[in-house]
N, C-alpha and C. Protein backbone atom coordinates (compact mmCIF):
# COMPACT_ATOMS: atom_id res chain seq x y z
N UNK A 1 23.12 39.14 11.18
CA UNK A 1 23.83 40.33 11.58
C UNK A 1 22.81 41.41 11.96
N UNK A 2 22.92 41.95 13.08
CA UNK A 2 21.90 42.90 13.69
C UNK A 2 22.72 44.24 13.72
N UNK A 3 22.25 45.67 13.39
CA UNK A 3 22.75 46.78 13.65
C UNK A 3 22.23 47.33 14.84
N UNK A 4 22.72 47.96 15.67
CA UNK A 4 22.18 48.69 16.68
C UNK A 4 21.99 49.97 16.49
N UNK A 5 21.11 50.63 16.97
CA UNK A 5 20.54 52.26 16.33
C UNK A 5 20.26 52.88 17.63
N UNK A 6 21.03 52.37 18.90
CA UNK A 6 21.06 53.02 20.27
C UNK A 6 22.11 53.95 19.92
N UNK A 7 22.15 54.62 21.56
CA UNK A 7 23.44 55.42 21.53
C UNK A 7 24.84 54.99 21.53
N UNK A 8 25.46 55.94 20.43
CA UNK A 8 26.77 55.51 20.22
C UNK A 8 27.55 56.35 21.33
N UNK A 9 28.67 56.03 21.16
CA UNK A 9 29.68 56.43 22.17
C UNK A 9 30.07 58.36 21.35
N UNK A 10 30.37 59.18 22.46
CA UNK A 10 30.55 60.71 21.55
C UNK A 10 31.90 60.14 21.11
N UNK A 11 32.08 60.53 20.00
CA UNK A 11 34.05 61.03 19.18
C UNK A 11 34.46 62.49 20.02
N UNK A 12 35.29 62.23 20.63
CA UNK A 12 36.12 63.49 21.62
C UNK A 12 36.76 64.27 19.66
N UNK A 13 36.47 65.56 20.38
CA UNK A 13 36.54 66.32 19.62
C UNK A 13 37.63 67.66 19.89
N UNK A 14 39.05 67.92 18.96
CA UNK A 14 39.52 69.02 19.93
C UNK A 14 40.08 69.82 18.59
N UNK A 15 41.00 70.94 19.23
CA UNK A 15 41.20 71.93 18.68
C UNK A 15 41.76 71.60 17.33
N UNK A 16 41.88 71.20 16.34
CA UNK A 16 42.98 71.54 15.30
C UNK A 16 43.15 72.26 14.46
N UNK A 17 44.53 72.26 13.88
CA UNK A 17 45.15 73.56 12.66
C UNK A 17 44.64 73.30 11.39
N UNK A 18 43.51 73.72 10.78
CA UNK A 18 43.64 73.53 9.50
C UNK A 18 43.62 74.35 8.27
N UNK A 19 43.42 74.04 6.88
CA UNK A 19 43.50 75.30 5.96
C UNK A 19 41.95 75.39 5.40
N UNK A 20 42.16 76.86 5.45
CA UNK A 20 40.29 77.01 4.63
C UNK A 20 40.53 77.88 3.88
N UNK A 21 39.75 77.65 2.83
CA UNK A 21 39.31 78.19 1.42
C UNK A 21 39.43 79.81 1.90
N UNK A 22 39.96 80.80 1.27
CA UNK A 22 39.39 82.66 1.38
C UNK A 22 38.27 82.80 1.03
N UNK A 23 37.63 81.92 -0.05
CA UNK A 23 36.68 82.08 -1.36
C UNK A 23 35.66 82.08 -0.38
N UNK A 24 34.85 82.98 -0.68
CA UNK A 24 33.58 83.55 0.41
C UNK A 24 32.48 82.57 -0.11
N UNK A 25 32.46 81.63 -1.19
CA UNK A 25 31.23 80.84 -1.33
C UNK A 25 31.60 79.45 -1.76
N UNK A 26 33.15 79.49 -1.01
CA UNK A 26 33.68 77.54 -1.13
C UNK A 26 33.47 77.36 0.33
N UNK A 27 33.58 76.15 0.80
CA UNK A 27 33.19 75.47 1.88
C UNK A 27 34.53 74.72 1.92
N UNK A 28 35.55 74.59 1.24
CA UNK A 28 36.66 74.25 1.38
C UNK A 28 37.89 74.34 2.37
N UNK A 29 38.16 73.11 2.83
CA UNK A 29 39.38 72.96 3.94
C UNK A 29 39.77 71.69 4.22
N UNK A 30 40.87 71.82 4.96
CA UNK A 30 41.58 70.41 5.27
C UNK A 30 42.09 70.65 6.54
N UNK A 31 42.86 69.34 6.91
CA UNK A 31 43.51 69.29 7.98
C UNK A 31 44.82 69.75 7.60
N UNK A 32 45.53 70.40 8.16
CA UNK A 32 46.88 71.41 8.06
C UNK A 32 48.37 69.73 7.71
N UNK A 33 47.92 68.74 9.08
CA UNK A 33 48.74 67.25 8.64
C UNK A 33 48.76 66.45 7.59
N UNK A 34 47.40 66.98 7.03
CA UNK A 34 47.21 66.24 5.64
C UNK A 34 47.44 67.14 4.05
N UNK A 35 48.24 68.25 4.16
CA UNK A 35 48.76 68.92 3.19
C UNK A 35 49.52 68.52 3.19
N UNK A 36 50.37 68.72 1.78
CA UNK A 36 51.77 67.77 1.49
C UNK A 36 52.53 69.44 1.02
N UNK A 37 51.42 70.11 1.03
CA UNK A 37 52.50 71.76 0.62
C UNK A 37 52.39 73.08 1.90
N UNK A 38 53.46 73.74 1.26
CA UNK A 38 53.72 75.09 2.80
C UNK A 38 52.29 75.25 2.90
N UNK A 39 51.60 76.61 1.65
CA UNK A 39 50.76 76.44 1.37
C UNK A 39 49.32 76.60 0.26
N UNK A 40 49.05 75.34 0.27
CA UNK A 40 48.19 74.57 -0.49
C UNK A 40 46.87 75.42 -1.15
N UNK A 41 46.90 75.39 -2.06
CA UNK A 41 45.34 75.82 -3.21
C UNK A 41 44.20 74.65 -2.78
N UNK A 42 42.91 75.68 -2.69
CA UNK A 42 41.90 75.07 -2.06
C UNK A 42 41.68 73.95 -3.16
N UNK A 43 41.18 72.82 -2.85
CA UNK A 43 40.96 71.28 -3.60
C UNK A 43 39.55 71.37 -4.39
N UNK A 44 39.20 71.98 -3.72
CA UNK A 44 37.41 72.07 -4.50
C UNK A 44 37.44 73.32 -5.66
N UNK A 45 37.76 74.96 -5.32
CA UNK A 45 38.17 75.69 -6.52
C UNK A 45 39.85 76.24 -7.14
N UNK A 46 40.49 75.62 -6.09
CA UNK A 46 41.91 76.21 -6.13
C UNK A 46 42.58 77.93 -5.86
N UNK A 47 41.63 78.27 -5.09
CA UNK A 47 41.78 79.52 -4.27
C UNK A 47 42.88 79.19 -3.28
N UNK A 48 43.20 80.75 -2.78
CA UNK A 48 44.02 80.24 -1.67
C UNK A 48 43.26 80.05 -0.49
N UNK A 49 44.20 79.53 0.19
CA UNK A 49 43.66 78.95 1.87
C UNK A 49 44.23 79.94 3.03
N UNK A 50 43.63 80.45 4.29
CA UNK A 50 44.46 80.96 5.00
C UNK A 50 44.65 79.81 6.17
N UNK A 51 45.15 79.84 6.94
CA UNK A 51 45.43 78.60 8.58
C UNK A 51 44.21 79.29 9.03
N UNK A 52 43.60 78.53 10.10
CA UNK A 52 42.73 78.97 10.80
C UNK A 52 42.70 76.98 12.11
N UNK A 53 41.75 77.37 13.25
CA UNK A 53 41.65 76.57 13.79
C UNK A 53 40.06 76.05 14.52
N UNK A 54 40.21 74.94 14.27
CA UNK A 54 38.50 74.65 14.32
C UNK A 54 38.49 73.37 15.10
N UNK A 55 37.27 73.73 15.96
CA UNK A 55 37.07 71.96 17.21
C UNK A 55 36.39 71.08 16.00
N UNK A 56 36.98 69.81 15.95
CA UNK A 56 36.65 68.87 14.97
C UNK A 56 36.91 67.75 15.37
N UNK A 57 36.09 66.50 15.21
CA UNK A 57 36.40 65.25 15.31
C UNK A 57 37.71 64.76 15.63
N UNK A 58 38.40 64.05 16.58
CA UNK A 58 39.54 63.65 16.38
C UNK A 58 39.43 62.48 15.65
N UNK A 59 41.04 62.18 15.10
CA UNK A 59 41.59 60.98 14.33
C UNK A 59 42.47 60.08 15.38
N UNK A 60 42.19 59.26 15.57
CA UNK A 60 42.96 58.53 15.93
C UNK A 60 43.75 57.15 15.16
């Protein structure tokens, strides 16, 4: 089995909705599709989150 360490193909990357931490020294957020609540306490300190939108990797 051989790995290749050329160039990979780019991941298209676009706008999405997600939630981020308020907490000025968490790094905390998610994707807005992957909350199961209106809205959700940050996962890392449990602060609140406001919506915000950020270019990120798509999922396909």
């Amino acid at each position: 089995m051989s790995f290749s360490r050329g160039p990979k193909e780019p991941v298209p990357e676009v706008e999405t909705s997600v939630w981020s931490c308020t907490k000025e020294d968490c790094q905390g957020w998610m994707r807005e599709s992957f909350s199961f609540e209106d809205e959700p306490s940050c996962p890392l300190c449990q602060s609140e989150m406001a919506k915000e939108v950020r270019v990120i990797p798509e999922l396909k």
